[in-house]
PDB file of N, CA and C in Angstrom:
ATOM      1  N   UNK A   1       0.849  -1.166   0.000  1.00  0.00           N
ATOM      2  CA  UNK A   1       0.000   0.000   0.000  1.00  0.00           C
ATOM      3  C   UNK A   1       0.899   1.236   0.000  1.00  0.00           C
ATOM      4  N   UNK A   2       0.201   2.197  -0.830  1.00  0.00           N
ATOM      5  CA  UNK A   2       1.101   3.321  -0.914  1.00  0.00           C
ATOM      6  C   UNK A   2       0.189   4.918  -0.024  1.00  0.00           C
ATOM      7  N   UNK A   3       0.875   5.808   0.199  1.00  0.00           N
ATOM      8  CA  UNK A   3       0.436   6.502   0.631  1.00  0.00           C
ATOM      9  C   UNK A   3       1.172   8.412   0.351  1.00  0.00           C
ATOM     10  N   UNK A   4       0.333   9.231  -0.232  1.00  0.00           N
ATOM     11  CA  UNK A   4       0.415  10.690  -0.262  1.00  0.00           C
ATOM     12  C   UNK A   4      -0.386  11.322   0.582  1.00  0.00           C
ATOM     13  N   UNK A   5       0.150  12.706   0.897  1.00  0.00           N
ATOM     14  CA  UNK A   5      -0.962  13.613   1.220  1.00  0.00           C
ATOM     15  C   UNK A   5      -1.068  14.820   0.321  1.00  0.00           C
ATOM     16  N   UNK A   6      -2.327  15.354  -0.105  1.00  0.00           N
ATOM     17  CA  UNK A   6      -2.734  15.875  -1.103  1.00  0.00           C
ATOM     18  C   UNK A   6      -3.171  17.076  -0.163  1.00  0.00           C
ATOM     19  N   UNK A   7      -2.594  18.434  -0.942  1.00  0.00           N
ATOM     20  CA  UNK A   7      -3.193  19.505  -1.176  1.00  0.00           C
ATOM     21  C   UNK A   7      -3.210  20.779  -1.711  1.00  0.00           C
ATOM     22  N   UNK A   8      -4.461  21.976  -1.910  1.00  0.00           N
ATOM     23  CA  UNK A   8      -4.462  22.499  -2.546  1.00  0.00           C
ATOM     24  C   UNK A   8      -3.497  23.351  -3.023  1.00  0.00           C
ATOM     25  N   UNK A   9      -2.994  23.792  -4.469  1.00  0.00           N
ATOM     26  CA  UNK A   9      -1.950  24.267  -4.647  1.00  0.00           C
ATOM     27  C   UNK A   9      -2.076  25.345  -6.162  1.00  0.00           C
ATOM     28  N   UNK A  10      -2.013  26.842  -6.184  1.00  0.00           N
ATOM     29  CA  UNK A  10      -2.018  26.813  -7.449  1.00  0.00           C
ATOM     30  C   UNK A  10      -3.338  26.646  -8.457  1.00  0.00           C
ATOM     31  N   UNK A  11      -4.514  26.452  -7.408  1.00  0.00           N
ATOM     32  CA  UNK A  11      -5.591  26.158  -8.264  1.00  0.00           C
ATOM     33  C   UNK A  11      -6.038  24.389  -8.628  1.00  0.00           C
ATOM     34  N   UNK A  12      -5.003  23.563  -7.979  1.00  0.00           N
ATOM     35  CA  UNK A  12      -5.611  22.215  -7.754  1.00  0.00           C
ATOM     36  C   UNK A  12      -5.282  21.485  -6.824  1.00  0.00           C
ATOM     37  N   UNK A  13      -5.503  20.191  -6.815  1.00  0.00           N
ATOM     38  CA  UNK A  13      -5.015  19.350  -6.028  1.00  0.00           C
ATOM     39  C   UNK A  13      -3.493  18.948  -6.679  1.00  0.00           C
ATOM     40  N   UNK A  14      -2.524  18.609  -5.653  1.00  0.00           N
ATOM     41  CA  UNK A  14      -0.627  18.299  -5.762  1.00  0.00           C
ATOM     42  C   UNK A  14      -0.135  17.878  -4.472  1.00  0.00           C
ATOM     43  N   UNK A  15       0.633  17.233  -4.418  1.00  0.00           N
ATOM     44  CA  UNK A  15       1.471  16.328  -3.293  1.00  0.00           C
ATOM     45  C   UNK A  15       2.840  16.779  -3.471  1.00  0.00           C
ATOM     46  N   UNK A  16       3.386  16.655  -2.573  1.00  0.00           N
ATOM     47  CA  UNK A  16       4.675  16.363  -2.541  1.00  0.00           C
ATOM     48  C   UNK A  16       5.698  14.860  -2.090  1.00  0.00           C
ATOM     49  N   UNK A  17       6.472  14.608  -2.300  1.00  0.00           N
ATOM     50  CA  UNK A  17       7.233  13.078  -2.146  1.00  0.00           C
ATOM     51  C   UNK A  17       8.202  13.506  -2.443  1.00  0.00           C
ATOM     52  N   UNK A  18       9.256  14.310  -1.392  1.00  0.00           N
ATOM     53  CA  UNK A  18      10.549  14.431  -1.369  1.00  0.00           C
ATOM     54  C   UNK A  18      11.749  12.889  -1.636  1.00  0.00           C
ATOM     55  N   UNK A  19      11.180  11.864  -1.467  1.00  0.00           N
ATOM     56  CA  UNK A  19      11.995  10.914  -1.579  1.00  0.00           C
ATOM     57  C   UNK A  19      11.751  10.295  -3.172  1.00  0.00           C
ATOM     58  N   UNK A  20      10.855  10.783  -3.525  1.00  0.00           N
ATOM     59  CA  UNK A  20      10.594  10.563  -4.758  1.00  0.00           C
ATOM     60  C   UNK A  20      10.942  11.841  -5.495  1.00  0.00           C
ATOM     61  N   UNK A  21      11.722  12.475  -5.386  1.00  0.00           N
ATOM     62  CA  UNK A  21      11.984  14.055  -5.983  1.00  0.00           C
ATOM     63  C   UNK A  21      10.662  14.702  -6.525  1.00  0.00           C
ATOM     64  N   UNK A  22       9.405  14.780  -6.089  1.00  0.00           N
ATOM     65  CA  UNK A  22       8.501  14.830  -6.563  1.00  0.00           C
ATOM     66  C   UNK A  22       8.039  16.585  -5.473  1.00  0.00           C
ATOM     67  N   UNK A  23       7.695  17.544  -6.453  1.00  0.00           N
ATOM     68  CA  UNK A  23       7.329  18.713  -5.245  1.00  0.00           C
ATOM     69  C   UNK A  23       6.681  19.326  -6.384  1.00  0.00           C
ATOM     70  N   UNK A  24       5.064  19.403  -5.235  1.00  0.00           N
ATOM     71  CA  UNK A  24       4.241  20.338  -6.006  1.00  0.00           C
ATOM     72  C   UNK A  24       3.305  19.654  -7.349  1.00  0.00           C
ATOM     73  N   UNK A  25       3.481  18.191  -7.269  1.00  0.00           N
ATOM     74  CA  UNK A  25       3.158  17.533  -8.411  1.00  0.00           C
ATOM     75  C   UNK A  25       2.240  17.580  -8.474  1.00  0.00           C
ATOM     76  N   UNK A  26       1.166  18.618  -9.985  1.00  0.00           N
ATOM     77  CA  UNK A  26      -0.221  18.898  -9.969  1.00  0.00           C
ATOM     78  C   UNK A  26      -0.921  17.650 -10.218  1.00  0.00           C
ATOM     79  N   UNK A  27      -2.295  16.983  -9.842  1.00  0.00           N
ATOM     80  CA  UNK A  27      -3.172  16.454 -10.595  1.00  0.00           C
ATOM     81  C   UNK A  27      -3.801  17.464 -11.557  1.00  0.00           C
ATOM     82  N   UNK A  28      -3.906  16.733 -12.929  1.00  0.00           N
ATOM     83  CA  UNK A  28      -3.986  17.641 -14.116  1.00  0.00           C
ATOM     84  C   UNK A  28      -5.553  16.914 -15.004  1.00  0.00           C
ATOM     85  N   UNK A  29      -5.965  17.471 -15.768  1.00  0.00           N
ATOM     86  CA  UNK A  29      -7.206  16.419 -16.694  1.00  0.00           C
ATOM     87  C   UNK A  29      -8.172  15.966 -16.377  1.00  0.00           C
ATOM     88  N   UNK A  30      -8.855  16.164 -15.239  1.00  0.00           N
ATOM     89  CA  UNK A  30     -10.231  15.706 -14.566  1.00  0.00           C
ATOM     90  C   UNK A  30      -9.341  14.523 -13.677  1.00  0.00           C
ATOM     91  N   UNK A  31      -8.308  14.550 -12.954  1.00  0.00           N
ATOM     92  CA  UNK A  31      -8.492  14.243 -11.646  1.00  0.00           C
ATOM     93  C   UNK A  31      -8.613  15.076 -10.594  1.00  0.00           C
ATOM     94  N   UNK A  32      -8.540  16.493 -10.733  1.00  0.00           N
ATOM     95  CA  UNK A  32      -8.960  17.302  -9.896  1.00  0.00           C
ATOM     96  C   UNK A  32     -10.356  17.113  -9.395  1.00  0.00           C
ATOM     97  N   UNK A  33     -11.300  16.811 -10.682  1.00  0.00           N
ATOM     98  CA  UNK A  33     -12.511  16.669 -10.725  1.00  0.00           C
ATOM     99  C   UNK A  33     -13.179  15.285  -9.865  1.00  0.00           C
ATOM    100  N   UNK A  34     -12.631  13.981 -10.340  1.00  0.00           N
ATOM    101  CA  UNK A  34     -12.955  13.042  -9.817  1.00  0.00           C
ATOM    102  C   UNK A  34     -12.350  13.297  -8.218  1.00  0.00           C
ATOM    103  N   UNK A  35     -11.053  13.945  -7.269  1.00  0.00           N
ATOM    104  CA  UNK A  35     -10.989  14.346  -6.439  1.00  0.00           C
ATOM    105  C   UNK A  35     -12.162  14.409  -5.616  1.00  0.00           C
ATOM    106  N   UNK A  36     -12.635  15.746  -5.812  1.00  0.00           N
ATOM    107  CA  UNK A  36     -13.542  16.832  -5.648  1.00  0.00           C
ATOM    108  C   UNK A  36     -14.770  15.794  -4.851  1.00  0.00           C
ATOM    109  N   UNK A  37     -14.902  14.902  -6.336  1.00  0.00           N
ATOM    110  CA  UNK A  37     -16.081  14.039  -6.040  1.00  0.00           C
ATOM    111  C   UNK A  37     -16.295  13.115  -5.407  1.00  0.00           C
ATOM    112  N   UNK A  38     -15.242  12.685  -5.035  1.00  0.00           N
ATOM    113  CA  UNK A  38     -15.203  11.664  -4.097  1.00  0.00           C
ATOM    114  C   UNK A  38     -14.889  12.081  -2.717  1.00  0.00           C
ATOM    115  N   UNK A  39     -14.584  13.181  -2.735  1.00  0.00           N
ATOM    116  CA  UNK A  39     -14.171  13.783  -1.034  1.00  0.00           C
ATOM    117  C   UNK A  39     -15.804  14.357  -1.053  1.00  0.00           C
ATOM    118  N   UNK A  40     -16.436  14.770  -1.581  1.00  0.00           N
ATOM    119  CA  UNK A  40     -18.039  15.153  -1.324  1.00  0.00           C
ATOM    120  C   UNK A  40     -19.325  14.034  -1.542  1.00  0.00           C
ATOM    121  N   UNK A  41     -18.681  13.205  -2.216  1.00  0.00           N
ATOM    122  CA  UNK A  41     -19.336  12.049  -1.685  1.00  0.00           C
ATOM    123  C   UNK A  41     -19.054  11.441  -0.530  1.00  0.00           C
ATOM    124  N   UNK A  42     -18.037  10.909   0.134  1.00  0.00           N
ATOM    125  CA  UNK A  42     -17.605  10.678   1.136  1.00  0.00           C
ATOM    126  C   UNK A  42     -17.719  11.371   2.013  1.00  0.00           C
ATOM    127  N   UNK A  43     -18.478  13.107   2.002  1.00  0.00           N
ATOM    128  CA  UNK A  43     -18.720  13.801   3.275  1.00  0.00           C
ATOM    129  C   UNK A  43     -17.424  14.075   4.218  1.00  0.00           C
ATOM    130  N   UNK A  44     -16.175  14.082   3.261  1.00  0.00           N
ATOM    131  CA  UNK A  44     -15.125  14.310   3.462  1.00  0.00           C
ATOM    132  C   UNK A  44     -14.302  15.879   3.421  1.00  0.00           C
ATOM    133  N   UNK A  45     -15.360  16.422   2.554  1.00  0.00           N
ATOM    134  CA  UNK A  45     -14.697  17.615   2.135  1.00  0.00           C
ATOM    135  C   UNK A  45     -14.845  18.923   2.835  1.00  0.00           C
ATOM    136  N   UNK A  46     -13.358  19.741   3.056  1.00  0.00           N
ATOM    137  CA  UNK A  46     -13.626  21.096   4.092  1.00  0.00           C
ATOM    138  C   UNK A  46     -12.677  21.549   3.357  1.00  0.00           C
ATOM    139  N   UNK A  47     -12.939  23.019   2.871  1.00  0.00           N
ATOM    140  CA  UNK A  47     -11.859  23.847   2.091  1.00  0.00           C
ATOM    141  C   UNK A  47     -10.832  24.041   3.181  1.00  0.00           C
ATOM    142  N   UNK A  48      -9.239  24.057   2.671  1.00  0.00           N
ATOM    143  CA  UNK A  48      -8.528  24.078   3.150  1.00  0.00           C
ATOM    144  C   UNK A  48      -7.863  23.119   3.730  1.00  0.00           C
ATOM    145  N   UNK A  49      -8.532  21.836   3.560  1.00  0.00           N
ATOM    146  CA  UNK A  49      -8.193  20.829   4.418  1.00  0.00           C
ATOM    147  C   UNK A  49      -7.052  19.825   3.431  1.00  0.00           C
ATOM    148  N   UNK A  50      -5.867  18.987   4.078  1.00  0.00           N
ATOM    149  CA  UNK A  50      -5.005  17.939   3.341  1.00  0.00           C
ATOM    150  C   UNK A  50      -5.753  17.169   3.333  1.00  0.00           C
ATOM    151  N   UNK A  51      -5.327  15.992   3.061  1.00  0.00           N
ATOM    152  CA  UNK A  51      -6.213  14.534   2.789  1.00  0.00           C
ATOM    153  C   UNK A  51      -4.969  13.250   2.784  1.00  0.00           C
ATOM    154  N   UNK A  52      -4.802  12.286   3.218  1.00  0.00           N
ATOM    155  CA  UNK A  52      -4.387  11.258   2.840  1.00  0.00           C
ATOM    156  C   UNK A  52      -4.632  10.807   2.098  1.00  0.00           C
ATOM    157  N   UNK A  53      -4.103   9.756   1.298  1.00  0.00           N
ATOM    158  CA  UNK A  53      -4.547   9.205  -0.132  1.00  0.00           C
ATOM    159  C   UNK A  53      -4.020   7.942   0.075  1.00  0.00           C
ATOM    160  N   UNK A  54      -4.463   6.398   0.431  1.00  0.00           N
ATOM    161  CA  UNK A  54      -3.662   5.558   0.661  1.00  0.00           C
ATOM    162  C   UNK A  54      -4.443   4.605  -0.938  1.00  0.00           C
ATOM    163  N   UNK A  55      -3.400   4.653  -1.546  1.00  0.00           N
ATOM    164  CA  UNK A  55      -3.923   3.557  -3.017  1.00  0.00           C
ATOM    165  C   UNK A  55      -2.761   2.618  -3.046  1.00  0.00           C
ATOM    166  N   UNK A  56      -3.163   1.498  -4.149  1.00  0.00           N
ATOM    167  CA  UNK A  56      -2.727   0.450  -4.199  1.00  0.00           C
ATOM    168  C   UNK A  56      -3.335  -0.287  -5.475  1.00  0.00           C
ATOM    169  N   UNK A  57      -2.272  -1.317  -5.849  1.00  0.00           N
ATOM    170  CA  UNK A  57      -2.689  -1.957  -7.078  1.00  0.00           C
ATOM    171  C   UNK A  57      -4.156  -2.975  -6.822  1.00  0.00           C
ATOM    172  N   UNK A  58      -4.054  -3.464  -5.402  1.00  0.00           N
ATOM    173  CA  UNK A  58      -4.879  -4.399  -4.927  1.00  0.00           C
ATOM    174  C   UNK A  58      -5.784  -3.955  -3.638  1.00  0.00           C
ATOM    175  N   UNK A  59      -7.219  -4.332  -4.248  1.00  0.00           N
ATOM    176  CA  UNK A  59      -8.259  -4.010  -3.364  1.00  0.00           C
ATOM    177  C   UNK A  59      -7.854  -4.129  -1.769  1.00  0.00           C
ATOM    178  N   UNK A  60      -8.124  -3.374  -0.935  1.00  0.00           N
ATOM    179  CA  UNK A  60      -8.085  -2.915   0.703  1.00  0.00           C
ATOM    180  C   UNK A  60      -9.173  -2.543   0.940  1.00  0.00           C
ATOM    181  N   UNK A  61      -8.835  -3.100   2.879  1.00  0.00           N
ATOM    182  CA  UNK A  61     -10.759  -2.726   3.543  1.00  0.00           C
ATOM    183  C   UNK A  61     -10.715  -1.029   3.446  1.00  0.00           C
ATOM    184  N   UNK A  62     -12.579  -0.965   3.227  1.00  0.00           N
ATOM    185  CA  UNK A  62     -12.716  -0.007   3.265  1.00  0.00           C
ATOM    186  C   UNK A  62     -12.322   1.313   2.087  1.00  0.00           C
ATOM    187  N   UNK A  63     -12.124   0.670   0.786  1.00  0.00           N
ATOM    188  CA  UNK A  63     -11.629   1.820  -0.132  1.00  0.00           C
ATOM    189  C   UNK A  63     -12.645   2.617  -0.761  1.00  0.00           C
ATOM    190  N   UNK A  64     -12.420   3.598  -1.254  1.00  0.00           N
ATOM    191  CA  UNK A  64     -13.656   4.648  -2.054  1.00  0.00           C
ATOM    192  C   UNK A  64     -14.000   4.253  -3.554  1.00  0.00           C
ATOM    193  N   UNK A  65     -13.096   3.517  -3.821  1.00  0.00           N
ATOM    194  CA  UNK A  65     -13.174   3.625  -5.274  1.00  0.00           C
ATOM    195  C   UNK A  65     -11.838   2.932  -5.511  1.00  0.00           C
ATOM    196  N   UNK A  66     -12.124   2.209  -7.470  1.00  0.00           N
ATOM    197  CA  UNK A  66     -10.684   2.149  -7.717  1.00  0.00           C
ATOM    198  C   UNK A  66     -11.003   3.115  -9.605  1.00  0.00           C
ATOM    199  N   UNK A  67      -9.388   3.291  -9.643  1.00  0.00           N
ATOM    200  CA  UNK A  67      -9.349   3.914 -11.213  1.00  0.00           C
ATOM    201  C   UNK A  67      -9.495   2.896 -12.034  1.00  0.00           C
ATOM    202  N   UNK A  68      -9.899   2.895 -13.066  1.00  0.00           N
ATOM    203  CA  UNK A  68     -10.125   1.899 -13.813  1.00  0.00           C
ATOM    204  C   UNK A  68      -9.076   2.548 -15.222  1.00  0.00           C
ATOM    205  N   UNK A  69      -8.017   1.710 -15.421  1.00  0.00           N
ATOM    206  CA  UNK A  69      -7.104   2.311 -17.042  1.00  0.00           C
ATOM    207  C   UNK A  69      -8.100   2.467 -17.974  1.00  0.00           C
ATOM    208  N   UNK A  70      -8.349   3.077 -19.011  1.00  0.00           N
ATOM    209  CA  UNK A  70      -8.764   3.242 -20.285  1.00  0.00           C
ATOM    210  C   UNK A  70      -7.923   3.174 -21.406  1.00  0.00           C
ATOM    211  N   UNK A  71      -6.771   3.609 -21.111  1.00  0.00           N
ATOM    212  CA  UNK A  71      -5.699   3.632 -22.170  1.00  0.00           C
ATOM    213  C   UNK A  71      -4.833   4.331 -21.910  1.00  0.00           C
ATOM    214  N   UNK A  72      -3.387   4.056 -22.164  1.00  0.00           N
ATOM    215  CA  UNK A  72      -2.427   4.857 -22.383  1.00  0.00           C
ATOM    216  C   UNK A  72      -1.880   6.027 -23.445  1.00  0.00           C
ATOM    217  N   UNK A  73      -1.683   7.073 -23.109  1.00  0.00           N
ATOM    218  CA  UNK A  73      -0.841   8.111 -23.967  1.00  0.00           C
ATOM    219  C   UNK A  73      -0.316   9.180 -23.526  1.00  0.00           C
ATOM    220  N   UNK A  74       0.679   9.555 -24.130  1.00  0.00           N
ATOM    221  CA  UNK A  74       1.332  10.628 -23.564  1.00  0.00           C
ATOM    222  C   UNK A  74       1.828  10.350 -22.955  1.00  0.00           C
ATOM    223  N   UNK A  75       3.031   9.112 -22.427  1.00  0.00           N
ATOM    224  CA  UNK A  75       3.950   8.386 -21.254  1.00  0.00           C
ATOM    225  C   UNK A  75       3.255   8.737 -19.782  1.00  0.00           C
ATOM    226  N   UNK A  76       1.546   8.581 -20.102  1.00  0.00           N
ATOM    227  CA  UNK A  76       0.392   8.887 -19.459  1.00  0.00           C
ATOM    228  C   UNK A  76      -0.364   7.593 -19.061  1.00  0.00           C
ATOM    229  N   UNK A  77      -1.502   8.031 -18.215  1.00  0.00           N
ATOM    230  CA  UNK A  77      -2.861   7.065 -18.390  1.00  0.00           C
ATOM    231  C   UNK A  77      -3.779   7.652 -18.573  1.00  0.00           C
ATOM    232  N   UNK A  78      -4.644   7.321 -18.764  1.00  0.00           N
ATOM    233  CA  UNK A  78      -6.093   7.695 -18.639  1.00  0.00           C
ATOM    234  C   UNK A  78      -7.061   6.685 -17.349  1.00  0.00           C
ATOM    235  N   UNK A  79      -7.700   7.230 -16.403  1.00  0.00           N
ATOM    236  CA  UNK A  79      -8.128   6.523 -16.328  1.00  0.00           C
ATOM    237  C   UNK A  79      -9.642   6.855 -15.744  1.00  0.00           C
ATOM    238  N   UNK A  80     -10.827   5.792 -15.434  1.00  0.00           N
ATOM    239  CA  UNK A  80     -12.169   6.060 -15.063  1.00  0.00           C
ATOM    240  C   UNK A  80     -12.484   5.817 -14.134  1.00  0.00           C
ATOM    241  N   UNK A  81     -13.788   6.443 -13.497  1.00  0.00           N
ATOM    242  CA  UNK A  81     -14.282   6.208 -12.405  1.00  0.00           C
ATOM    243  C   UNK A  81     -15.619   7.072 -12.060  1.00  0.00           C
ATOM    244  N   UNK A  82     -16.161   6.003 -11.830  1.00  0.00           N
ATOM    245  CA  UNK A  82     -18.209   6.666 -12.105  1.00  0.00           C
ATOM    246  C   UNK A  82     -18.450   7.069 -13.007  1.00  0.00           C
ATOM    247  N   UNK A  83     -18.047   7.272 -14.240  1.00  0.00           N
ATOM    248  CA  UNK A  83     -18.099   7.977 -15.186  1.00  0.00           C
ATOM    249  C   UNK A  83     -17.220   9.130 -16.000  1.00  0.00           C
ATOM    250  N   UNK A  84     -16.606   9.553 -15.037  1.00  0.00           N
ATOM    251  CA  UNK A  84     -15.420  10.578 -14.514  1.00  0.00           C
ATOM    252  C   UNK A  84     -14.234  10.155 -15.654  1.00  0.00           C
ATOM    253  N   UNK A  85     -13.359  10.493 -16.207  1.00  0.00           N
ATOM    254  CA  UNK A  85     -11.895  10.141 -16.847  1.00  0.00           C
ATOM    255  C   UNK A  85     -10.838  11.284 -16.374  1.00  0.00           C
ATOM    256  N   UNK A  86      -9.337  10.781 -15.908  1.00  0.00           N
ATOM    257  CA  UNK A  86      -8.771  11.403 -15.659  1.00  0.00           C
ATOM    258  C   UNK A  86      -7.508  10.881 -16.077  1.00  0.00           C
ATOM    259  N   UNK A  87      -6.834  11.745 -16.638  1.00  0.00           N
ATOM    260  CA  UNK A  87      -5.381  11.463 -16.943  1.00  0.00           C
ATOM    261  C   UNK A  87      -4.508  11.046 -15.701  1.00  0.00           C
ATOM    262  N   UNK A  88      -3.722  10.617 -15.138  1.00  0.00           N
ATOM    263  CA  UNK A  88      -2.019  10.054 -14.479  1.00  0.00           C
ATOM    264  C   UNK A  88      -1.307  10.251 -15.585  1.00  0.00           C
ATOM    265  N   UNK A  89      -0.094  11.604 -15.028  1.00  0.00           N
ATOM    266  CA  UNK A  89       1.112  11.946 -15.714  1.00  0.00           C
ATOM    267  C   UNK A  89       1.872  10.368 -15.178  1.00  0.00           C
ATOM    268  N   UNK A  90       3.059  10.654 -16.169  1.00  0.00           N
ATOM    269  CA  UNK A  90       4.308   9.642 -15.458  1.00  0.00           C
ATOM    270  C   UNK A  90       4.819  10.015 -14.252  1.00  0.00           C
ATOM    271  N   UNK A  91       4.676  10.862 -13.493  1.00  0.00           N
ATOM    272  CA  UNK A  91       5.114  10.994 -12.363  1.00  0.00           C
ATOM    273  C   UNK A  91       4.595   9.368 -11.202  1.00  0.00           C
ATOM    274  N   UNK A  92       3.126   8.929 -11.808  1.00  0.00           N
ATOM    275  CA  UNK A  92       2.537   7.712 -11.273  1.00  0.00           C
ATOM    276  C   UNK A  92       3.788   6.529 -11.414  1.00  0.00           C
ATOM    277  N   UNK A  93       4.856   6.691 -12.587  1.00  0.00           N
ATOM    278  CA  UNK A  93       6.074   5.684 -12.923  1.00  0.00           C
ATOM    279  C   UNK A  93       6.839   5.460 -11.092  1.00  0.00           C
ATOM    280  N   UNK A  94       6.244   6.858 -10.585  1.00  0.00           N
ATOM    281  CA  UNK A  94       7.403   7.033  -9.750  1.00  0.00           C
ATOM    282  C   UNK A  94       7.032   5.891  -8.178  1.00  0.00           C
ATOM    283  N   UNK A  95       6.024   5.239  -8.659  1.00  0.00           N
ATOM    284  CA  UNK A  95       5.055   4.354  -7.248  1.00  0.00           C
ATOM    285  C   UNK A  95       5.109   3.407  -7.845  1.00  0.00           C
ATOM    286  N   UNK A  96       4.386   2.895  -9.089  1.00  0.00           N
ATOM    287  CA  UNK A  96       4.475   1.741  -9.995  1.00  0.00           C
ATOM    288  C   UNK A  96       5.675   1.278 -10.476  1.00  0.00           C
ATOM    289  N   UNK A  97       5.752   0.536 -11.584  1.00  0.00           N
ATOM    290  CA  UNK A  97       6.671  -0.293 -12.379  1.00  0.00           C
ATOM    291  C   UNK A  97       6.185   0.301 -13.794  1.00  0.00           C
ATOM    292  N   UNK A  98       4.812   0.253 -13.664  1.00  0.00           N
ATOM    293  CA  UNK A  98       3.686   0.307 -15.210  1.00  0.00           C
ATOM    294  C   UNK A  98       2.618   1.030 -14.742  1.00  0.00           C
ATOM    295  N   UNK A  99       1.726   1.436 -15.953  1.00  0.00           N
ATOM    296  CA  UNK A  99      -0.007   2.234 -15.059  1.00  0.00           C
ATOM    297  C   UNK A  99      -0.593   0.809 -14.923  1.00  0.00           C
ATOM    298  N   UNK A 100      -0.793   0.770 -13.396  1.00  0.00           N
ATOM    299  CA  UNK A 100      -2.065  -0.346 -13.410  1.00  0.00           C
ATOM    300  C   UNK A 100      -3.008  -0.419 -14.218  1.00  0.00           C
ATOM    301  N   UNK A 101      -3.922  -1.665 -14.083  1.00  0.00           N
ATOM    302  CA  UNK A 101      -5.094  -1.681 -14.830  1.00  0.00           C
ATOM    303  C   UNK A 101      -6.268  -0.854 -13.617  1.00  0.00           C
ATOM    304  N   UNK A 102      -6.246  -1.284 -12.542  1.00  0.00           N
ATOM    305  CA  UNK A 102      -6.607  -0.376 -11.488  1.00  0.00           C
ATOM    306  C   UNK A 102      -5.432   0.489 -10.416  1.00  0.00           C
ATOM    307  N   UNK A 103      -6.594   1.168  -9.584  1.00  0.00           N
ATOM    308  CA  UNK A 103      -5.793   1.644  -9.181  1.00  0.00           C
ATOM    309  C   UNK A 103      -6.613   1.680  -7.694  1.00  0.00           C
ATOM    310  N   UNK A 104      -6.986   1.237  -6.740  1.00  0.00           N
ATOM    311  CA  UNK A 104      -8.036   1.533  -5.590  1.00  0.00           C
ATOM    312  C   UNK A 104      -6.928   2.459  -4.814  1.00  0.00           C
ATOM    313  N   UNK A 105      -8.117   3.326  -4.119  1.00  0.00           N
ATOM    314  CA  UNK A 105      -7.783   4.263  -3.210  1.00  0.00           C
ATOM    315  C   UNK A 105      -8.929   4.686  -2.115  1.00  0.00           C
ATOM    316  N   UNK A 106      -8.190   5.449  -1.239  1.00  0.00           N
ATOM    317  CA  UNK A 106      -8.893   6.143   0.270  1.00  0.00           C
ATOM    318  C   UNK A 106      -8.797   7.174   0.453  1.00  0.00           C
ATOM    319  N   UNK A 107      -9.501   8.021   1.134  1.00  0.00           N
ATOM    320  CA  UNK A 107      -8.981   9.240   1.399  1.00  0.00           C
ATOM    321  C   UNK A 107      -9.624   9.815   3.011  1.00  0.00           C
ATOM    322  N   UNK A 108      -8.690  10.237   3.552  1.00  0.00           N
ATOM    323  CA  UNK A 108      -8.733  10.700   5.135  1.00  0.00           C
ATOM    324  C   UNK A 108      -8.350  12.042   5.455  1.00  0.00           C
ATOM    325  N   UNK A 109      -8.943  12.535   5.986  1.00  0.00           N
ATOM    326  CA  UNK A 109      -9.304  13.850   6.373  1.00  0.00           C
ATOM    327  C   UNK A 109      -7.520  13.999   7.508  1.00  0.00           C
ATOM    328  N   UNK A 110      -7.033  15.209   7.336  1.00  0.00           N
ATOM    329  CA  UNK A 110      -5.805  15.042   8.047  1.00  0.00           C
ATOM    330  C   UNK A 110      -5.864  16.218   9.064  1.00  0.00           C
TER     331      UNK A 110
END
């Protein structure tokens, strides 16, 4: 299981992962969107607030959702959820090996 904490930055959601040289890394393409929606479905959401993000290739108790791939491009993914599509830059290379075919995740109020 992997784990970020997400927040607002600049006009979206971005993490940082200093051990992953990773700072400021925007979600870009309607994952801001699918975000959004799942922290207000979940009755999760307070402006201003971080979030944990614990995802993983393989289903865990208690998850919100998983991404579902659609396709690759752009040394990218695409991927779905409720209806929702959202791109993963390669920065996702930096947790994986490959873009999963899923992707399940959580999110916790911090």
């Amino acid at each position: 299981m992997l784990c970020i904490e997400i927040y607002q930055f600049n006009g979206t959601w971005c993490f940082t992962d200093l051990k992953r040289e990773l700072v400021h890394e925007p979600f870009v393409l309607g994952i801001p969107e699918i975000i959004n929606t799942v922290l207000e479905n979940n009755s999760l959401y307070e402006d201003g607030k971080n979030y944990r993000v614990l995802f993983a290739e393989q289903e865990f108790p208690e998850v919100h959702g998983a991404l579902n791939q659609v396709r690759e491009e752009f040394d990218g993914a695409w991927y779905e959820w409720n209806g929702e599509e959202g791109w993963l830059c390669p920065a996702t290379l930096a947790f994986f090996d490959y873009f999963p075919a899923q992707i399940y995740f959580r999110f916790e109020k911090l």
